[in-house]
N, C-alpha and C. Protein backbone atom coordinates (compact mmCIF):
# COMPACT_ATOMS: atom_id res chain seq x y z
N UNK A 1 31.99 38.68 -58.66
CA UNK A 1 30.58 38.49 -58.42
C UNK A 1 30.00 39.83 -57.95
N UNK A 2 29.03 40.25 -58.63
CA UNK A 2 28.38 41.46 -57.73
C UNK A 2 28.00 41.70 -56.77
N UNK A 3 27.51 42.83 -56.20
CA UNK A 3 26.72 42.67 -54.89
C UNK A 3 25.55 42.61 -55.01
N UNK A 4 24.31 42.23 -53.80
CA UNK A 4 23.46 41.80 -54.44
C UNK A 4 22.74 43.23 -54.03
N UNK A 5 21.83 43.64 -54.69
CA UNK A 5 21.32 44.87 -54.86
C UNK A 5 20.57 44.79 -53.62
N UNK A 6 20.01 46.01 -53.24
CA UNK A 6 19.63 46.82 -51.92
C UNK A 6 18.28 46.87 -52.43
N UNK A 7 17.56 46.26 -51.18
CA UNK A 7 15.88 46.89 -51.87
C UNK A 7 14.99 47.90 -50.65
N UNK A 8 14.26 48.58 -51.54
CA UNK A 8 13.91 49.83 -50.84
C UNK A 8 13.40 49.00 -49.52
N UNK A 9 12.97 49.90 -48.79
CA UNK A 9 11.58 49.65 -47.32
C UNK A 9 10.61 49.06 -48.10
N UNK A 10 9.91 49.85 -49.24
CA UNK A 10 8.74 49.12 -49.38
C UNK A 10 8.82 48.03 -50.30
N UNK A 11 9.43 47.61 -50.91
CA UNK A 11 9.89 46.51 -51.42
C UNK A 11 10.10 45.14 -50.76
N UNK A 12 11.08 45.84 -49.14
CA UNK A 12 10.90 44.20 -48.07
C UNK A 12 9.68 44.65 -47.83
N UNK A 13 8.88 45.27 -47.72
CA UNK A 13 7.40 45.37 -46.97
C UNK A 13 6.31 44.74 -47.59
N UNK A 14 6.60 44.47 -49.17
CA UNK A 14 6.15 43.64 -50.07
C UNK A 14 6.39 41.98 -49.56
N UNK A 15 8.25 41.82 -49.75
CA UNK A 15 8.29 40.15 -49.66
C UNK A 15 7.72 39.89 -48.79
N UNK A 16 8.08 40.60 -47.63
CA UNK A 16 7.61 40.34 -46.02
C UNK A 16 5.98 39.72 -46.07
N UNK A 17 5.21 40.78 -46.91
CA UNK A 17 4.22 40.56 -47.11
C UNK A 17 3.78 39.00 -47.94
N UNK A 18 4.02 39.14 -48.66
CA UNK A 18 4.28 37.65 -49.62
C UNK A 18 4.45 36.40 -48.49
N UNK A 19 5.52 36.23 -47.73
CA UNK A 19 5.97 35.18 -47.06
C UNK A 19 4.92 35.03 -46.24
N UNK A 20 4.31 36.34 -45.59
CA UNK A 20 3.19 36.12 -44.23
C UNK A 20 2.36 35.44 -44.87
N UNK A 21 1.65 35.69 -46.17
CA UNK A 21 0.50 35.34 -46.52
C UNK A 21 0.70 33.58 -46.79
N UNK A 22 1.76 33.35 -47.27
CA UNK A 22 2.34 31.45 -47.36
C UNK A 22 2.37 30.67 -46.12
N UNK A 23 2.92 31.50 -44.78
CA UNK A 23 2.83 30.78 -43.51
C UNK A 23 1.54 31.07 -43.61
N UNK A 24 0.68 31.44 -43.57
CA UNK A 24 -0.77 31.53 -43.09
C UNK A 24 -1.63 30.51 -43.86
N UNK A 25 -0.67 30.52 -44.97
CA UNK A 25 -2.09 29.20 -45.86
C UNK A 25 -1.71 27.98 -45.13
N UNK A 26 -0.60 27.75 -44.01
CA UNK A 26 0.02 26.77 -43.80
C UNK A 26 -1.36 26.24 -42.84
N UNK A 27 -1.98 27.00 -41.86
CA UNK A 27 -3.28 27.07 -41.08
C UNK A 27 -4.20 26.33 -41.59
N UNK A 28 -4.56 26.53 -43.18
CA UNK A 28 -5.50 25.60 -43.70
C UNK A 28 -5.61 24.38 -44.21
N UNK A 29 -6.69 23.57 -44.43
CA UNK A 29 -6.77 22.23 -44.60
C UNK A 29 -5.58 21.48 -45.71
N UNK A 30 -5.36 20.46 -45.72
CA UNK A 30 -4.17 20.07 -46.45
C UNK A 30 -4.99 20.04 -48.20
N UNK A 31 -6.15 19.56 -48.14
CA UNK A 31 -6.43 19.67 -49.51
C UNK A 31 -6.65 21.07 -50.26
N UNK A 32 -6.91 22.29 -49.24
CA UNK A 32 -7.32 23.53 -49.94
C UNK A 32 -5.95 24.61 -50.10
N UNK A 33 -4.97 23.44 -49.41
CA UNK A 33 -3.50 24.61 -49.50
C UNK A 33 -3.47 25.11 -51.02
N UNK A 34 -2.87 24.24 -51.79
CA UNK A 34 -2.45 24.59 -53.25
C UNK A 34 -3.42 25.34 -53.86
N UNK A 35 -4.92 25.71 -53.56
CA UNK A 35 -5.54 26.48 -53.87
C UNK A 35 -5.30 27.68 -53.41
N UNK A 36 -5.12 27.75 -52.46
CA UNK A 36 -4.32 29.53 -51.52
C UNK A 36 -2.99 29.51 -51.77
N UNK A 37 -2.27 28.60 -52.32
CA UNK A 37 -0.82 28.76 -52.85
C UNK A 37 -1.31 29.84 -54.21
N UNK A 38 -2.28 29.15 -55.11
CA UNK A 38 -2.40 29.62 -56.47
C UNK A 38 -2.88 31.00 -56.07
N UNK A 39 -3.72 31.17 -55.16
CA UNK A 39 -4.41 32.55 -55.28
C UNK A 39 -3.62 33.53 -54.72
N UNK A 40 -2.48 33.08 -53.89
CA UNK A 40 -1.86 34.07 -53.01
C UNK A 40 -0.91 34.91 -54.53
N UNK A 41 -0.32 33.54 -55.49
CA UNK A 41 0.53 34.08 -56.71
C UNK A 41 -0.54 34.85 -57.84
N UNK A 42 -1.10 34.73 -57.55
CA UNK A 42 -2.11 35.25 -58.83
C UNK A 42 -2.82 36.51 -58.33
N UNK A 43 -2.85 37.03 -57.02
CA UNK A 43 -2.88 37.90 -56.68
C UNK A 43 -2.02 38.89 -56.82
N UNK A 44 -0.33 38.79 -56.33
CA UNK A 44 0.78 39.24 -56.50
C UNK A 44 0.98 39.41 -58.00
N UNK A 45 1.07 38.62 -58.94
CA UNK A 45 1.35 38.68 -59.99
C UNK A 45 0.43 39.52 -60.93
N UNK A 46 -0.80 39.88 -60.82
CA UNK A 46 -1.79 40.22 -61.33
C UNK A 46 -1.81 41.91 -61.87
N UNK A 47 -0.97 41.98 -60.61
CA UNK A 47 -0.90 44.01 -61.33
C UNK A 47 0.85 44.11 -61.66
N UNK A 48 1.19 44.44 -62.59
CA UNK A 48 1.99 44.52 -63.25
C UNK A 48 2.70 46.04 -62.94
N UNK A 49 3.47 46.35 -61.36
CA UNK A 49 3.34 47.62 -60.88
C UNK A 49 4.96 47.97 -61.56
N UNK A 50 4.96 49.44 -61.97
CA UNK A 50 6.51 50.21 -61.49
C UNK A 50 7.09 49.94 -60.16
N UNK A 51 8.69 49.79 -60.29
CA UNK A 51 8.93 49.97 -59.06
C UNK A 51 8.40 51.69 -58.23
N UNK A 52 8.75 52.45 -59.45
CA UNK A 52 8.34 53.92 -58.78
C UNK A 52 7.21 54.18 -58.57
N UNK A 53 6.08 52.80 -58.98
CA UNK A 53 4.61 53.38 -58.64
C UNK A 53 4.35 53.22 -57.05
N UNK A 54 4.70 54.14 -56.27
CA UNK A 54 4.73 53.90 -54.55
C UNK A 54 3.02 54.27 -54.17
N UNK A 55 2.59 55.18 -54.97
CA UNK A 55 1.13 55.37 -54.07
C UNK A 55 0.33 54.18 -54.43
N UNK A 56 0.31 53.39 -56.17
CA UNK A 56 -0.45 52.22 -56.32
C UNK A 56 0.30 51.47 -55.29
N UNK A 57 1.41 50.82 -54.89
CA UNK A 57 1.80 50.03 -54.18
C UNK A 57 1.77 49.97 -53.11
N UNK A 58 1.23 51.14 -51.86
CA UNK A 58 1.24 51.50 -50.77
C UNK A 58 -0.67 50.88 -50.96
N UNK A 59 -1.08 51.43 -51.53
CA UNK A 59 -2.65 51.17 -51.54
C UNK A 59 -2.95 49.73 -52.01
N UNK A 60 -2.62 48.85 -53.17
CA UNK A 60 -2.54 47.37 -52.84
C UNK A 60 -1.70 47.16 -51.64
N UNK A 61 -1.09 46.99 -51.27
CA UNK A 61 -0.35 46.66 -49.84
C UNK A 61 -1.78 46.58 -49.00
N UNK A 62 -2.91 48.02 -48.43
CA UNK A 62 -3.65 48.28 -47.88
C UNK A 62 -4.62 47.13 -48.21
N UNK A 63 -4.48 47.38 -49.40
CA UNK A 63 -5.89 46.18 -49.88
C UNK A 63 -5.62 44.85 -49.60
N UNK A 64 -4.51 44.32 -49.95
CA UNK A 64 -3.92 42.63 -49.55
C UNK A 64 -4.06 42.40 -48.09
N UNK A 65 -4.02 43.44 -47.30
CA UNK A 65 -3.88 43.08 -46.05
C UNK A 65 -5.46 43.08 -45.42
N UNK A 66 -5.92 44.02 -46.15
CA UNK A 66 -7.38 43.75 -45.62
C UNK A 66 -8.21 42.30 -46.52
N UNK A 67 -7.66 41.59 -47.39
CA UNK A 67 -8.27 40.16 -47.86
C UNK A 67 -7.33 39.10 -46.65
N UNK A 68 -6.52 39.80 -46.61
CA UNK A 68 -5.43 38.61 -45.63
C UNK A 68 -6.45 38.53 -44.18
N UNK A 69 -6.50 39.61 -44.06
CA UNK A 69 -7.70 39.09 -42.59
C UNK A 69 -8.59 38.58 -42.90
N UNK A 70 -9.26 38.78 -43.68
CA UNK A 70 -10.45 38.04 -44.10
C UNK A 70 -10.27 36.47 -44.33
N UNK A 71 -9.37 36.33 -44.87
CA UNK A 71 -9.04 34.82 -45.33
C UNK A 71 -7.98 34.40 -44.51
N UNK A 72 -7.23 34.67 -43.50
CA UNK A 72 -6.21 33.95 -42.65
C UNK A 72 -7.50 33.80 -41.42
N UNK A 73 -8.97 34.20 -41.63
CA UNK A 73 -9.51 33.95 -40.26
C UNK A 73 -9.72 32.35 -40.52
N UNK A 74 -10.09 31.87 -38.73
CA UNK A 74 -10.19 29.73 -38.92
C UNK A 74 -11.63 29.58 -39.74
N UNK A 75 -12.54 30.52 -39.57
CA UNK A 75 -13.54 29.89 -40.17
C UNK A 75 -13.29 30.36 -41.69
N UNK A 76 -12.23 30.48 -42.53
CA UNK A 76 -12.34 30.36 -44.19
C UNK A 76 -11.49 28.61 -44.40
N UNK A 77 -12.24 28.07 -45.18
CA UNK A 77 -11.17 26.74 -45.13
C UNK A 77 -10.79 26.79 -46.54
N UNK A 78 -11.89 27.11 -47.37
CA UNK A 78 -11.05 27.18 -48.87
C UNK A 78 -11.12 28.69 -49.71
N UNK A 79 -10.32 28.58 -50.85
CA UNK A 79 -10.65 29.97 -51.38
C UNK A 79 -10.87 29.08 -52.87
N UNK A 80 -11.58 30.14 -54.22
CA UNK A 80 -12.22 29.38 -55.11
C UNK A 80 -11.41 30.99 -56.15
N UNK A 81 -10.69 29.85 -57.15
CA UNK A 81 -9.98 30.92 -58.23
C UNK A 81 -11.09 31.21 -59.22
């Protein structure tokens, strides 16, 4: 069986990222979850990055985190795809 491959810093700084944003939809109403489930993947999925593209990926990183405040605050209850 192989080993399982090593992923860079910014790579866990990605999942890391990913997982925060799923506990956080956990905060919102039970009917608007699966809507912040869809948007959290359709966000992630949406740019189609190199692993070696580090400056696009350092700068979405910047950007996700500044919608994550915006939308992990109590007064957002739904998001609209």
């Amino acid at each position: 069986m192989p080993a399982p491959l090593k992923r860079s810093g910014l790579q866990n700084e990605v999942v890391s990222f990913y997982r925060q944003c799923f506990r956080a939809a956990r905060d919102k109403p039970l009917e608007s979850r699966p809507r912040f489930h869809a948007f959290i993947r359709r966000e992630f999925k949406e740019h189609n990055l190199k692993k070696s593209d580090f400056a696009t990926i350092e700068y979405m990183l910047r950007k996700g985190r500044k919608q994550f405040d915006t939308y992990s605050q109590k007064g957002v209850k739904d998001v609209h795809l």
